[in-house]
C-alpha atoms as a PDB file:
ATOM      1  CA  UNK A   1       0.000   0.000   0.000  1.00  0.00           C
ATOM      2  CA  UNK A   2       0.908   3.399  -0.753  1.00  0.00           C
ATOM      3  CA  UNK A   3       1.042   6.565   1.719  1.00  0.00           C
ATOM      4  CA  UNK A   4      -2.542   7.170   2.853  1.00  0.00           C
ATOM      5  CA  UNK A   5      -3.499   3.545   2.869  1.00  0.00           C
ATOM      6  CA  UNK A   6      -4.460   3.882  -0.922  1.00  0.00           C
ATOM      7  CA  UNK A   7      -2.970   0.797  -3.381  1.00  0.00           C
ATOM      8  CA  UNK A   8      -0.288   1.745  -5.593  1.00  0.00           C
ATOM      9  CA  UNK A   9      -0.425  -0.111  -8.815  1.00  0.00           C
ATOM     10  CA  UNK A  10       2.789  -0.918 -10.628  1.00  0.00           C
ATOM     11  CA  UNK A  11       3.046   0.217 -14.406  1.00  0.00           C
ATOM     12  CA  UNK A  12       4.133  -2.287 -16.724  1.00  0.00           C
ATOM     13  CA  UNK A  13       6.524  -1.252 -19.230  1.00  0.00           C
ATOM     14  CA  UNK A  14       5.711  -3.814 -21.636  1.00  0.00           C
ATOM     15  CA  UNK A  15       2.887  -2.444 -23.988  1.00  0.00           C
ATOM     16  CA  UNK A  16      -0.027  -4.421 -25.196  1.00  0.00           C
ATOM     17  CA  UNK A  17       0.883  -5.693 -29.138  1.00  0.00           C
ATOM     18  CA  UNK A  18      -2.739  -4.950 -30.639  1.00  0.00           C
ATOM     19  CA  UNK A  19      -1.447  -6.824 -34.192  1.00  0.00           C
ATOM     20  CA  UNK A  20      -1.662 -10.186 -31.472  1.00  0.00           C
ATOM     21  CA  UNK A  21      -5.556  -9.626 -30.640  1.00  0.00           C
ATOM     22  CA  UNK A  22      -8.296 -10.799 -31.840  1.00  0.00           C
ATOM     23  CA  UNK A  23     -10.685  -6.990 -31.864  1.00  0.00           C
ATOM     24  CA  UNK A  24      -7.824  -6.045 -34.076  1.00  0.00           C
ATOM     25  CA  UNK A  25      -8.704  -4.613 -37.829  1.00  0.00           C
ATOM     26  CA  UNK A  26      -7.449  -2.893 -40.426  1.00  0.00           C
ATOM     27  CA  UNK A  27     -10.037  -0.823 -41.559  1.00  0.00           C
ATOM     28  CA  UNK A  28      -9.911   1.072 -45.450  1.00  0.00           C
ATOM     29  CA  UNK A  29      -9.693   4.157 -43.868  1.00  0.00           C
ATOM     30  CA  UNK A  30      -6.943   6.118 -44.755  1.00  0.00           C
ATOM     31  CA  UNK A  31      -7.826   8.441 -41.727  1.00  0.00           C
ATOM     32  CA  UNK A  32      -8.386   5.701 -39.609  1.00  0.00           C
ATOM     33  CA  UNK A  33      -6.417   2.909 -40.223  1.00  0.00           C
ATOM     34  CA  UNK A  34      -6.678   0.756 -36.827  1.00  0.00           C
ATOM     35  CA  UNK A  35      -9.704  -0.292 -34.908  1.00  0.00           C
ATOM     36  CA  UNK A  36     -10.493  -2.216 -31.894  1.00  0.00           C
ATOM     37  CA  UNK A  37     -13.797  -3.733 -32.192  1.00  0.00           C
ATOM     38  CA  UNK A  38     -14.463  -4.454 -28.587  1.00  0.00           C
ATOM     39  CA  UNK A  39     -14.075  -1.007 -27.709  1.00  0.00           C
ATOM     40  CA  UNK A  40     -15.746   0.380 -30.849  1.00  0.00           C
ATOM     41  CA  UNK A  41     -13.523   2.860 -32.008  1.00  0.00           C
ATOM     42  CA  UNK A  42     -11.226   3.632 -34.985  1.00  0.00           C
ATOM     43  CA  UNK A  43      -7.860   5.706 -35.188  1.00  0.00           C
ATOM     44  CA  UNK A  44      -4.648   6.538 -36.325  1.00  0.00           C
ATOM     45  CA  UNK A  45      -2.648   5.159 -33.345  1.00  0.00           C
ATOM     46  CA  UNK A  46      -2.594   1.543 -32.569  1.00  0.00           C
ATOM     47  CA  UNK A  47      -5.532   1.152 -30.362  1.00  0.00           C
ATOM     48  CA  UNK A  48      -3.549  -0.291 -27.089  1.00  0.00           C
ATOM     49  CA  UNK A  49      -1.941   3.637 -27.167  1.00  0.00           C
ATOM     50  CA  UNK A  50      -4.769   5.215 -27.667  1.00  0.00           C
ATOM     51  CA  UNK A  51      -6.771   3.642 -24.672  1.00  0.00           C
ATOM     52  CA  UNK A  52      -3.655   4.136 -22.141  1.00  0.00           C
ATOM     53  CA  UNK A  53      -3.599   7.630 -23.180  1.00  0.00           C
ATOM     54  CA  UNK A  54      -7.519   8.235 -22.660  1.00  0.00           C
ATOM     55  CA  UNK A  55      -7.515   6.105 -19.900  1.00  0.00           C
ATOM     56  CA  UNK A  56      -3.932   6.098 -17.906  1.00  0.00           C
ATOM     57  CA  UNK A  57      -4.299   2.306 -17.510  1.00  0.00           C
ATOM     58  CA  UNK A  58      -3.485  -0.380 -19.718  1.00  0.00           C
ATOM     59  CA  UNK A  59      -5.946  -2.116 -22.222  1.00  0.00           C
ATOM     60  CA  UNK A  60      -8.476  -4.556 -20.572  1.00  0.00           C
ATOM     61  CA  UNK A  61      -9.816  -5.924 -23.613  1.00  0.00           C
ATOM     62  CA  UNK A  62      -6.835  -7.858 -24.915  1.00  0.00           C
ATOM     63  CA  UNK A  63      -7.247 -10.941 -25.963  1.00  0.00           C
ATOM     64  CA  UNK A  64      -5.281 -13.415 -28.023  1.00  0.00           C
ATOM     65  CA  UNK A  65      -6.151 -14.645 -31.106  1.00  0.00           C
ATOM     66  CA  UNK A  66      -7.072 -18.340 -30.990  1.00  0.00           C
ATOM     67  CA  UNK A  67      -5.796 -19.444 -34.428  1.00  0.00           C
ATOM     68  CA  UNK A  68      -2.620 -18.292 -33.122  1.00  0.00           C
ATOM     69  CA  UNK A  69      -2.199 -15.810 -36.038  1.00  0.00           C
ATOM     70  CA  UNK A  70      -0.191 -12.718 -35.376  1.00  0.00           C
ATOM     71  CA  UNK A  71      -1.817 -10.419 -37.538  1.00  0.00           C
ATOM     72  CA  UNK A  72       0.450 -11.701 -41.047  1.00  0.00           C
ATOM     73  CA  UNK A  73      -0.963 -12.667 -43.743  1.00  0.00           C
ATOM     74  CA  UNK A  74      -1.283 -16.443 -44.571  1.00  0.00           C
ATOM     75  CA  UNK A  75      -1.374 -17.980 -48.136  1.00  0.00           C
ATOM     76  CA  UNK A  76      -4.520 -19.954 -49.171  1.00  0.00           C
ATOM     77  CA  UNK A  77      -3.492 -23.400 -50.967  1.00  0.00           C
ATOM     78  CA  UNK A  78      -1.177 -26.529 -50.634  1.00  0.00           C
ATOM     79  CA  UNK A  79       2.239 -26.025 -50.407  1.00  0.00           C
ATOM     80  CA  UNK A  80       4.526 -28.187 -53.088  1.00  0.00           C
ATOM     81  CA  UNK A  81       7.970 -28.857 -53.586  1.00  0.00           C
ATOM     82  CA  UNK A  82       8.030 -25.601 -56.391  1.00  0.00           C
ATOM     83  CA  UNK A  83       5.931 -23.352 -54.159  1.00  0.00           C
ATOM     84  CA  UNK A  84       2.494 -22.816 -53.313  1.00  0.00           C
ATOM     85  CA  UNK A  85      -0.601 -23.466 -55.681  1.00  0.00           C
ATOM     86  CA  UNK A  86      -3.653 -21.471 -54.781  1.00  0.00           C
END
């Protein structure tokens, strides 16, 4: 506890990666180019920055994707010996 009996919370210094959750788009905007969809909001900054600055705390909505993706771009088809077929 913290002077005055109040809790002091410790800041972590490692930032939430937004491109690892799944309420993470790319939207067409060019004036908007990141959204969170659990918080319901569109911007230039990656969402996680956005919410820490509005907020002071961390984001709360972060989830993981389950496919294990990290936001890269996969290609669709078999692979072969010469490359990929789609």
């Amino acid at each position: 506890m913290g002077a005055g009996g109040t809790m002091k919370r410790e800041q972590s210094t490692e930032r939430i990666n937004c491109m690892k959750c799944k309420y993470f788009k790319i939207t067409w905007d060019p004036n908007h180019p990141r959204a969170c969809t659990a918080m319901g909001f569109k911007g230039k900054e990656m969402p996680s920055v956005e919410v820490e600055r509005a907020s002071g705390h961390p984001c709360l909505r972060f989830a993981p994707k389950e496919d294990g993706s990290d936001g890269q771009r996969r290609a669709s088809g078999t692979q072969t010996d010469h490359g990929w077929y789609v």
